[in-house]
PDB file of N, CA and C in Angstrom:
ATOM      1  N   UNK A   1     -10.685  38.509 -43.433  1.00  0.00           N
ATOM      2  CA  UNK A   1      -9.284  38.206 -43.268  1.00  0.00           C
ATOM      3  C   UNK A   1      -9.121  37.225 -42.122  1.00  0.00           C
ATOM      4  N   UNK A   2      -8.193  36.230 -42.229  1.00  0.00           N
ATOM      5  CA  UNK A   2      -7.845  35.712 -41.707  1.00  0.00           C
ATOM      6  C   UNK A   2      -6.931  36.255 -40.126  1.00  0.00           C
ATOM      7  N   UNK A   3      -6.913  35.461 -38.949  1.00  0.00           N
ATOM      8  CA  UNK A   3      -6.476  35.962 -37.555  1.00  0.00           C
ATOM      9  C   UNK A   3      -4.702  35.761 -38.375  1.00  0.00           C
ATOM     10  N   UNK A   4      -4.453  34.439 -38.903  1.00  0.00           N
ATOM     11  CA  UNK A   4      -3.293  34.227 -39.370  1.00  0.00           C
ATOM     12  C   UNK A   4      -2.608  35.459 -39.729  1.00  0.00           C
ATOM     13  N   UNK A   5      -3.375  35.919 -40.617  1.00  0.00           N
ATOM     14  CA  UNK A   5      -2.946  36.566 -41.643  1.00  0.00           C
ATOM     15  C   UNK A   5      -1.833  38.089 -40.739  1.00  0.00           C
ATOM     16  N   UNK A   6      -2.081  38.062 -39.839  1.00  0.00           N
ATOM     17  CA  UNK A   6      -1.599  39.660 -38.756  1.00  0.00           C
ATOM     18  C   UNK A   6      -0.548  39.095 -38.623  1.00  0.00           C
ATOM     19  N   UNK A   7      -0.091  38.076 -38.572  1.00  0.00           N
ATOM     20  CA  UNK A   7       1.120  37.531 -37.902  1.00  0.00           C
ATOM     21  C   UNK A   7       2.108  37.001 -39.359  1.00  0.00           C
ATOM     22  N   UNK A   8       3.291  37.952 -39.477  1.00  0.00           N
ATOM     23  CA  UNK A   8       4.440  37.776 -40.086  1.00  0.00           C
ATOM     24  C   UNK A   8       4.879  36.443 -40.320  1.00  0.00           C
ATOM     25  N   UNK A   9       5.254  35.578 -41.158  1.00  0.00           N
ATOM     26  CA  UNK A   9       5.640  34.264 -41.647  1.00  0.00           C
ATOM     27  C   UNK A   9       6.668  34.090 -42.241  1.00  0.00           C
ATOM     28  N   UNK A  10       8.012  33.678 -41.629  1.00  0.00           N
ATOM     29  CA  UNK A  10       9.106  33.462 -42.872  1.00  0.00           C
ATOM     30  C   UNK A  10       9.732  32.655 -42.481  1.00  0.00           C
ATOM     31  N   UNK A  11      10.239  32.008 -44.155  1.00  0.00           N
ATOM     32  CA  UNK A  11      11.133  31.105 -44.172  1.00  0.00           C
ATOM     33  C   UNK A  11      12.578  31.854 -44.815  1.00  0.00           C
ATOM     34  N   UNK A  12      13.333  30.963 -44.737  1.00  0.00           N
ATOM     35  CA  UNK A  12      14.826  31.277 -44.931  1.00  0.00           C
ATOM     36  C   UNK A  12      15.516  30.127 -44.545  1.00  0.00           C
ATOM     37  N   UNK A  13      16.905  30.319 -45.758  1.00  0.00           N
ATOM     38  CA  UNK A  13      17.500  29.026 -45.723  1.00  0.00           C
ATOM     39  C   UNK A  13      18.477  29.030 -44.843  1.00  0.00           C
ATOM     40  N   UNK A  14      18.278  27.941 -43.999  1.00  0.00           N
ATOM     41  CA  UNK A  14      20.101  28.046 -42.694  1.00  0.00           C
ATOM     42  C   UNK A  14      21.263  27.060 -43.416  1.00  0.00           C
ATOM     43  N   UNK A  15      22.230  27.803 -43.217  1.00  0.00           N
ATOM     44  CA  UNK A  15      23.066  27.173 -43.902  1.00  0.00           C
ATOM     45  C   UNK A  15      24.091  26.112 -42.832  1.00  0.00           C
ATOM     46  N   UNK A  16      23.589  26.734 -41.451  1.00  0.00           N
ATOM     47  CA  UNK A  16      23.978  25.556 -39.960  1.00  0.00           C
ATOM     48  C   UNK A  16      23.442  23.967 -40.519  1.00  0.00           C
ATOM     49  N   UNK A  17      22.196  24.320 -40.565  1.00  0.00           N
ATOM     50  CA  UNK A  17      21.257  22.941 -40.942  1.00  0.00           C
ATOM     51  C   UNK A  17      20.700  22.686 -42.255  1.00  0.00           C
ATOM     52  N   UNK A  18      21.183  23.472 -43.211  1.00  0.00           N
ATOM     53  CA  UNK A  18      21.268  22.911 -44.447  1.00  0.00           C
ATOM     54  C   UNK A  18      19.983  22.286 -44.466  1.00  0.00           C
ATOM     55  N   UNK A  19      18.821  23.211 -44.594  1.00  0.00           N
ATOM     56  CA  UNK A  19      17.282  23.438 -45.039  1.00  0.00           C
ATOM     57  C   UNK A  19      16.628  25.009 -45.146  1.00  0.00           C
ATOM     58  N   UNK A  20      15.278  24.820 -45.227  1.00  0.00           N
ATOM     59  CA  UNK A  20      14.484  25.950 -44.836  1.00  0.00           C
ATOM     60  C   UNK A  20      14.354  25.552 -43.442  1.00  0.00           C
ATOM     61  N   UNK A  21      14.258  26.943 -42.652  1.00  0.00           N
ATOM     62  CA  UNK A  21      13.724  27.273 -41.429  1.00  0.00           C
ATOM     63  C   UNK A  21      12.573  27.761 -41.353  1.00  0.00           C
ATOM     64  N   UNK A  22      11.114  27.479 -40.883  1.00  0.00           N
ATOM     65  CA  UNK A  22       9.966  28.661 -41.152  1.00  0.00           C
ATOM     66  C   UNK A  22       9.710  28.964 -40.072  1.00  0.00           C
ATOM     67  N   UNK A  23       9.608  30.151 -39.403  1.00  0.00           N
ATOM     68  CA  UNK A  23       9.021  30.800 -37.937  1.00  0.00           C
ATOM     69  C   UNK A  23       8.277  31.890 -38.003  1.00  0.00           C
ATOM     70  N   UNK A  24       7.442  32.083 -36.937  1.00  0.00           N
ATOM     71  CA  UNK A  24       6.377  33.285 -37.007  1.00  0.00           C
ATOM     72  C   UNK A  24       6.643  34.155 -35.495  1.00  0.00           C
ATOM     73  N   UNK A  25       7.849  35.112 -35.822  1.00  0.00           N
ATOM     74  CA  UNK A  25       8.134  35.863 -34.475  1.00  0.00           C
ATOM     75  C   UNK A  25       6.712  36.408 -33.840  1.00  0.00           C
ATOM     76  N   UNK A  26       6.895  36.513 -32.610  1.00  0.00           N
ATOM     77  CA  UNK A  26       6.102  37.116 -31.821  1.00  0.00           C
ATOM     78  C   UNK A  26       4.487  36.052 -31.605  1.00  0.00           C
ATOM     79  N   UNK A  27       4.659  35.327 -32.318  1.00  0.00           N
ATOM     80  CA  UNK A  27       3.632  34.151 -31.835  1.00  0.00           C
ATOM     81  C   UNK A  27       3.650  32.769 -31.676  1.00  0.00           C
ATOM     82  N   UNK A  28       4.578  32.048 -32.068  1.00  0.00           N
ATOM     83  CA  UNK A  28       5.466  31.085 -31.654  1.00  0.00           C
ATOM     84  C   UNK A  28       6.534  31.161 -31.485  1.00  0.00           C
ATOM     85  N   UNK A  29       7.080  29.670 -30.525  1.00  0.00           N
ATOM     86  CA  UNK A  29       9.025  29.679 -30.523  1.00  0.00           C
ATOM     87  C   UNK A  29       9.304  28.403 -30.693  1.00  0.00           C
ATOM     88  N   UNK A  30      10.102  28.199 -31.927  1.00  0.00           N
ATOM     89  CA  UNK A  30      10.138  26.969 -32.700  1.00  0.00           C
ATOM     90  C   UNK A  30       9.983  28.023 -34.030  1.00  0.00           C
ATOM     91  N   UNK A  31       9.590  26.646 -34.617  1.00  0.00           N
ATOM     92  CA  UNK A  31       8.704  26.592 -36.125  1.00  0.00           C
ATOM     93  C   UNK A  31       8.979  25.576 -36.745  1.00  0.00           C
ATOM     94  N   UNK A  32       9.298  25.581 -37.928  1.00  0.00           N
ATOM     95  CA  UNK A  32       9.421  23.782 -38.676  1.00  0.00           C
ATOM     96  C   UNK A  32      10.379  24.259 -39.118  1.00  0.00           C
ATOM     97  N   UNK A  33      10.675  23.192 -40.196  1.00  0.00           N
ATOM     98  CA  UNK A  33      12.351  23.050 -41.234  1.00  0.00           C
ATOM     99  C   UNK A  33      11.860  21.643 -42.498  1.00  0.00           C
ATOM    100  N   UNK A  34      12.530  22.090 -43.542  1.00  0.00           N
ATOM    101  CA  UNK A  34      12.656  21.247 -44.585  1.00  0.00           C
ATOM    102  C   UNK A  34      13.154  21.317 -45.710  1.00  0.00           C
ATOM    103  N   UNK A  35      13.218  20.566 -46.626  1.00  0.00           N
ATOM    104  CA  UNK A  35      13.932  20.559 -48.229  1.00  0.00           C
ATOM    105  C   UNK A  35      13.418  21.545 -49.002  1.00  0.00           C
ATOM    106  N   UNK A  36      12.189  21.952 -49.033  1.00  0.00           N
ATOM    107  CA  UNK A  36      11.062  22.119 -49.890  1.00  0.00           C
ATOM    108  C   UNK A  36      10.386  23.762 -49.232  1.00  0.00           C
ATOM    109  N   UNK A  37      10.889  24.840 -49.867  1.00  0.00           N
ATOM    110  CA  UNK A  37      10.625  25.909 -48.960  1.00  0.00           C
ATOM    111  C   UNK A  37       9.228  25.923 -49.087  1.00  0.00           C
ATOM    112  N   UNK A  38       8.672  25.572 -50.525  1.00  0.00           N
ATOM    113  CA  UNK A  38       7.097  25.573 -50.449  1.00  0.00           C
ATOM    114  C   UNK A  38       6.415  24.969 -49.338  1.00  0.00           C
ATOM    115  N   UNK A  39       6.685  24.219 -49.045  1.00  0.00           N
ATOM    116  CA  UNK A  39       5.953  23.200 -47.936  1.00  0.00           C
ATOM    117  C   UNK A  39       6.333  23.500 -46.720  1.00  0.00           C
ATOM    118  N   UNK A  40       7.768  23.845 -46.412  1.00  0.00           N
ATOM    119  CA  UNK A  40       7.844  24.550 -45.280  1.00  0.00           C
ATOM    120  C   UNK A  40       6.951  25.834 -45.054  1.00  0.00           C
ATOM    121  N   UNK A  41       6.432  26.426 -46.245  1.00  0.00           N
ATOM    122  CA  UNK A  41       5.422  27.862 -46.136  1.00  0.00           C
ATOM    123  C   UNK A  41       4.239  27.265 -45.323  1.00  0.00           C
ATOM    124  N   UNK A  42       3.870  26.648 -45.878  1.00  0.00           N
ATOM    125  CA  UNK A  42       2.427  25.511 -45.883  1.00  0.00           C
ATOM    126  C   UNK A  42       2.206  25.228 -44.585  1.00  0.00           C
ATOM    127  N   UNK A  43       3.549  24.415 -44.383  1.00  0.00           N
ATOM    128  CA  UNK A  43       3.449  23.838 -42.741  1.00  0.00           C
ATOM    129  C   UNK A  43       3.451  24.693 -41.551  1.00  0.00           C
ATOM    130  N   UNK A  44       4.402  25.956 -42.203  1.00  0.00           N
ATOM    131  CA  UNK A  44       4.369  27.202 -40.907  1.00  0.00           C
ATOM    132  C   UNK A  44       2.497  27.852 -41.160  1.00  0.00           C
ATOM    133  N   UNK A  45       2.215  27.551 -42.473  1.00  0.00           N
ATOM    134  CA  UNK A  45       0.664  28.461 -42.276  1.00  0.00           C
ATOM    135  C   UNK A  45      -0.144  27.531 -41.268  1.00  0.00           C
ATOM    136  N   UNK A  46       0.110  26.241 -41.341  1.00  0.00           N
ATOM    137  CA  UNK A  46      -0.905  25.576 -40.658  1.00  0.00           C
ATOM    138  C   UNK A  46      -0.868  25.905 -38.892  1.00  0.00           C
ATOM    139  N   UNK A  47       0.650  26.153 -38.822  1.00  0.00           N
ATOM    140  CA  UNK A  47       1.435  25.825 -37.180  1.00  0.00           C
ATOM    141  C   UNK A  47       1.008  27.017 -36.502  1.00  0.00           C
ATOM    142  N   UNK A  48       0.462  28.220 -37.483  1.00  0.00           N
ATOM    143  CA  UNK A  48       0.199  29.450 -37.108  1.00  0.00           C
ATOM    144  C   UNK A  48      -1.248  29.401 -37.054  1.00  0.00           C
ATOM    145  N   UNK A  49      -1.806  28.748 -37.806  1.00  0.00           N
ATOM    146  CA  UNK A  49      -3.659  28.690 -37.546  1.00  0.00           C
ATOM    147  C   UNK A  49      -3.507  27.811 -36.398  1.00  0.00           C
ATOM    148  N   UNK A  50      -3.020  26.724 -35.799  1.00  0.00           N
ATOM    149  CA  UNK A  50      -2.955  25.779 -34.758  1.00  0.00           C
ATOM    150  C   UNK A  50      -2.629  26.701 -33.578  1.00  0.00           C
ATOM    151  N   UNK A  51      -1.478  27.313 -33.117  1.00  0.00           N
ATOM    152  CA  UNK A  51      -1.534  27.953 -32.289  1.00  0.00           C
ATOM    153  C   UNK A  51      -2.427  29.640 -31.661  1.00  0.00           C
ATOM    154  N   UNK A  52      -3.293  29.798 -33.076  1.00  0.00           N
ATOM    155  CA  UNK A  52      -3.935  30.798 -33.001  1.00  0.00           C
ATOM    156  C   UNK A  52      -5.482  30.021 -32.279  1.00  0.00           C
ATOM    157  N   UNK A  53      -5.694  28.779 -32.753  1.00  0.00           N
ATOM    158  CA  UNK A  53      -6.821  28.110 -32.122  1.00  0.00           C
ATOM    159  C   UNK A  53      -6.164  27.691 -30.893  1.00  0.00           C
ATOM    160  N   UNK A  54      -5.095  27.549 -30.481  1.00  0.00           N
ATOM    161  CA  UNK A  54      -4.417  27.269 -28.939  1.00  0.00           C
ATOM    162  C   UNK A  54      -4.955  28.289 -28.051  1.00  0.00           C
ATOM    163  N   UNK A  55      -4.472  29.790 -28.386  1.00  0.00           N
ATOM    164  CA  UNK A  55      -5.031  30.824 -27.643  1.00  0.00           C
ATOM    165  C   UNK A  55      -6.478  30.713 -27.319  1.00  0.00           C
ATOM    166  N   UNK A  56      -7.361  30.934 -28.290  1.00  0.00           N
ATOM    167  CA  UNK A  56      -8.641  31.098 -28.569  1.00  0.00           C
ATOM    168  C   UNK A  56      -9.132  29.922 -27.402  1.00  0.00           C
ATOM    169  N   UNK A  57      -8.770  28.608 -27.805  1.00  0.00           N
ATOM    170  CA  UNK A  57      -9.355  27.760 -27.042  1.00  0.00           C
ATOM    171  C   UNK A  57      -9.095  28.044 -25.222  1.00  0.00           C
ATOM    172  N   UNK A  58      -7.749  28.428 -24.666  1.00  0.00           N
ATOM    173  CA  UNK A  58      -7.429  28.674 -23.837  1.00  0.00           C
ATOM    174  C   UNK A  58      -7.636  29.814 -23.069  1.00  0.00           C
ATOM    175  N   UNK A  59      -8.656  30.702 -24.047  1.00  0.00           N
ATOM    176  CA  UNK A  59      -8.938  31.784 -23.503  1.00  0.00           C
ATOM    177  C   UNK A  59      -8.201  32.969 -23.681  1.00  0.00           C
ATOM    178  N   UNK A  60      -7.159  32.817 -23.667  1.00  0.00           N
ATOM    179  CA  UNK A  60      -5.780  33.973 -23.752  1.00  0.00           C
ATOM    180  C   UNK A  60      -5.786  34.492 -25.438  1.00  0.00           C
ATOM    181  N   UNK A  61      -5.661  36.362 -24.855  1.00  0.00           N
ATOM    182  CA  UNK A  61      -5.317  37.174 -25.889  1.00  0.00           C
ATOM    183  C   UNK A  61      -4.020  36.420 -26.539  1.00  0.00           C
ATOM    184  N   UNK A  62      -4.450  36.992 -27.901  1.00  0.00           N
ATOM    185  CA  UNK A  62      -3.607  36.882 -28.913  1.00  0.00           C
ATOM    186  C   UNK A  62      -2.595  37.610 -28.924  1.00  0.00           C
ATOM    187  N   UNK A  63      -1.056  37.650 -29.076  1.00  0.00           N
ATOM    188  CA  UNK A  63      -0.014  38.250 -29.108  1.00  0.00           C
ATOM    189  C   UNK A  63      -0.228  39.352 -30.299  1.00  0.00           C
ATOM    190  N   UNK A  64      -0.119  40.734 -29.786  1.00  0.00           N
ATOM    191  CA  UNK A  64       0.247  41.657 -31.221  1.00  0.00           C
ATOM    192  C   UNK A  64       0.272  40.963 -32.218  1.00  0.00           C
ATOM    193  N   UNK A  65      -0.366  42.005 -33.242  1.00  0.00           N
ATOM    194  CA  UNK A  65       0.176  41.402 -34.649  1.00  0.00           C
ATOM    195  C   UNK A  65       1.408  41.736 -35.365  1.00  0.00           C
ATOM    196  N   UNK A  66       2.278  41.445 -35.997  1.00  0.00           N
ATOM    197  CA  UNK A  66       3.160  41.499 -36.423  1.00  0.00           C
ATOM    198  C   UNK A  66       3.286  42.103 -38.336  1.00  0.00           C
ATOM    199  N   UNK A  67       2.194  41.811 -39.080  1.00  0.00           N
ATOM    200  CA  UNK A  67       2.501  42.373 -40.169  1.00  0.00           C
ATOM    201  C   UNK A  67       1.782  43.463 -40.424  1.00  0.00           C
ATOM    202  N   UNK A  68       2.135  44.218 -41.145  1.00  0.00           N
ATOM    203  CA  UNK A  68       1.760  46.241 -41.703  1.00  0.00           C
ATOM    204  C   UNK A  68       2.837  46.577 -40.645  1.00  0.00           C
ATOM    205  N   UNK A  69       3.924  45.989 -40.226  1.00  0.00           N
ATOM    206  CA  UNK A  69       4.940  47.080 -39.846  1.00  0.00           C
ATOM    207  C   UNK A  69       6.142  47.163 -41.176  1.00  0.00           C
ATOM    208  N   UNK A  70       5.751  46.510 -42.185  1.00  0.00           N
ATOM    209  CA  UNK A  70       6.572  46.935 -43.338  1.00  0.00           C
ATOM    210  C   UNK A  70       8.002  46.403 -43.050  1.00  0.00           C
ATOM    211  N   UNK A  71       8.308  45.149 -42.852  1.00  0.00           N
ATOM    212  CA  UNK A  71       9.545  44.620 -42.429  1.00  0.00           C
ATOM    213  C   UNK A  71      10.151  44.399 -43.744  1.00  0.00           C
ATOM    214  N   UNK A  72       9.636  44.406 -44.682  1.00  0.00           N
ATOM    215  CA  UNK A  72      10.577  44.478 -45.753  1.00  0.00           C
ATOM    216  C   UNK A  72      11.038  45.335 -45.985  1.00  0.00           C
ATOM    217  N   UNK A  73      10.503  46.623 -46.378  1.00  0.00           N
ATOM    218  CA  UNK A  73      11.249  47.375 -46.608  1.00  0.00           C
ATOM    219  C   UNK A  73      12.576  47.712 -45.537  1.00  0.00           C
ATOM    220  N   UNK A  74      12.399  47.603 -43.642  1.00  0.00           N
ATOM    221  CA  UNK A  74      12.869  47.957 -43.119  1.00  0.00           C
ATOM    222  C   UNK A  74      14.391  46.943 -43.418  1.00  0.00           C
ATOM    223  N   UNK A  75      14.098  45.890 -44.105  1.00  0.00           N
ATOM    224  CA  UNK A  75      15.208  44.594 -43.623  1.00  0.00           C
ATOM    225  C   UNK A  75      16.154  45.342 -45.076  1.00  0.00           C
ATOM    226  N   UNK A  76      15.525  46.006 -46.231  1.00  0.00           N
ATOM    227  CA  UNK A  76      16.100  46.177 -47.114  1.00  0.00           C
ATOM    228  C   UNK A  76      17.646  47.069 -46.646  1.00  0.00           C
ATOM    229  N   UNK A  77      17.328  47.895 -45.274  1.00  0.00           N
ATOM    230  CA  UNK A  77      18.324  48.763 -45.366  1.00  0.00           C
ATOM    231  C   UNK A  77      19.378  48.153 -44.169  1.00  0.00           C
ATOM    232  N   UNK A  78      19.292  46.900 -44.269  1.00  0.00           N
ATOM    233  CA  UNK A  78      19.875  45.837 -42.969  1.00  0.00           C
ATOM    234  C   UNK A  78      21.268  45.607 -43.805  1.00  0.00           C
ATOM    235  N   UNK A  79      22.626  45.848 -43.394  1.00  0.00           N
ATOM    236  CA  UNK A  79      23.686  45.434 -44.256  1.00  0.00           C
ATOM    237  C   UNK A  79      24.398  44.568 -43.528  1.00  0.00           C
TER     238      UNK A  79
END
C-alpha cells in the first residue's frame, strides 16, 4: 500500500468558485481546483505523493493518517 493511500482525498464542487476543489485534510493546506473533477482527483493524488516525499525528504514524521475513520458513513448523518 501506498503512504498516499492513509490520507483522505476529496473533491467537491464550490459553488463560490464555480469548479472542483480537491484537498487532503490533515496533510496539506491548499489543494488544487478545476473544470474536470477527474483530473482534479489526479492532481490532488499527485500533490499528496509530493508532499508525502516533502516530509520524508525533510526528515519529519508524517501527519496521522486520516482514512479507516469511516468519514462517509459519519458525513451521511451530517444534515
Amino acid at each position: 500500500m501506498k503512504a498516499s493511500a492513509k490520507y483522505v482525498k476529496i473533491v467537491e464542487w464550490s459553488e463560490e468558485d464555480e469548479c472542483y476543489v480537491g484537498s487532503a485534510p490533515g496533510l496539506i493546506y491548499g489543494g488544487c481546483h478545476g473544470s474536470d473533477e477527474k483530473k482534479v482527483f489526479d492532481e490532488l493524488c499527485r500533490i499528496v505523493e509530493e508532499a508525502i516525499d516533502f516530509y520524508r525528504k525533510d526528515g519529519k514524521p508524517l501527519p496521522p493518517p486520516t482514512s479507516g475513520r469511516d468519514f462517509a458513513t459519519k458525513m451521511q448523518s451530517v444534515k
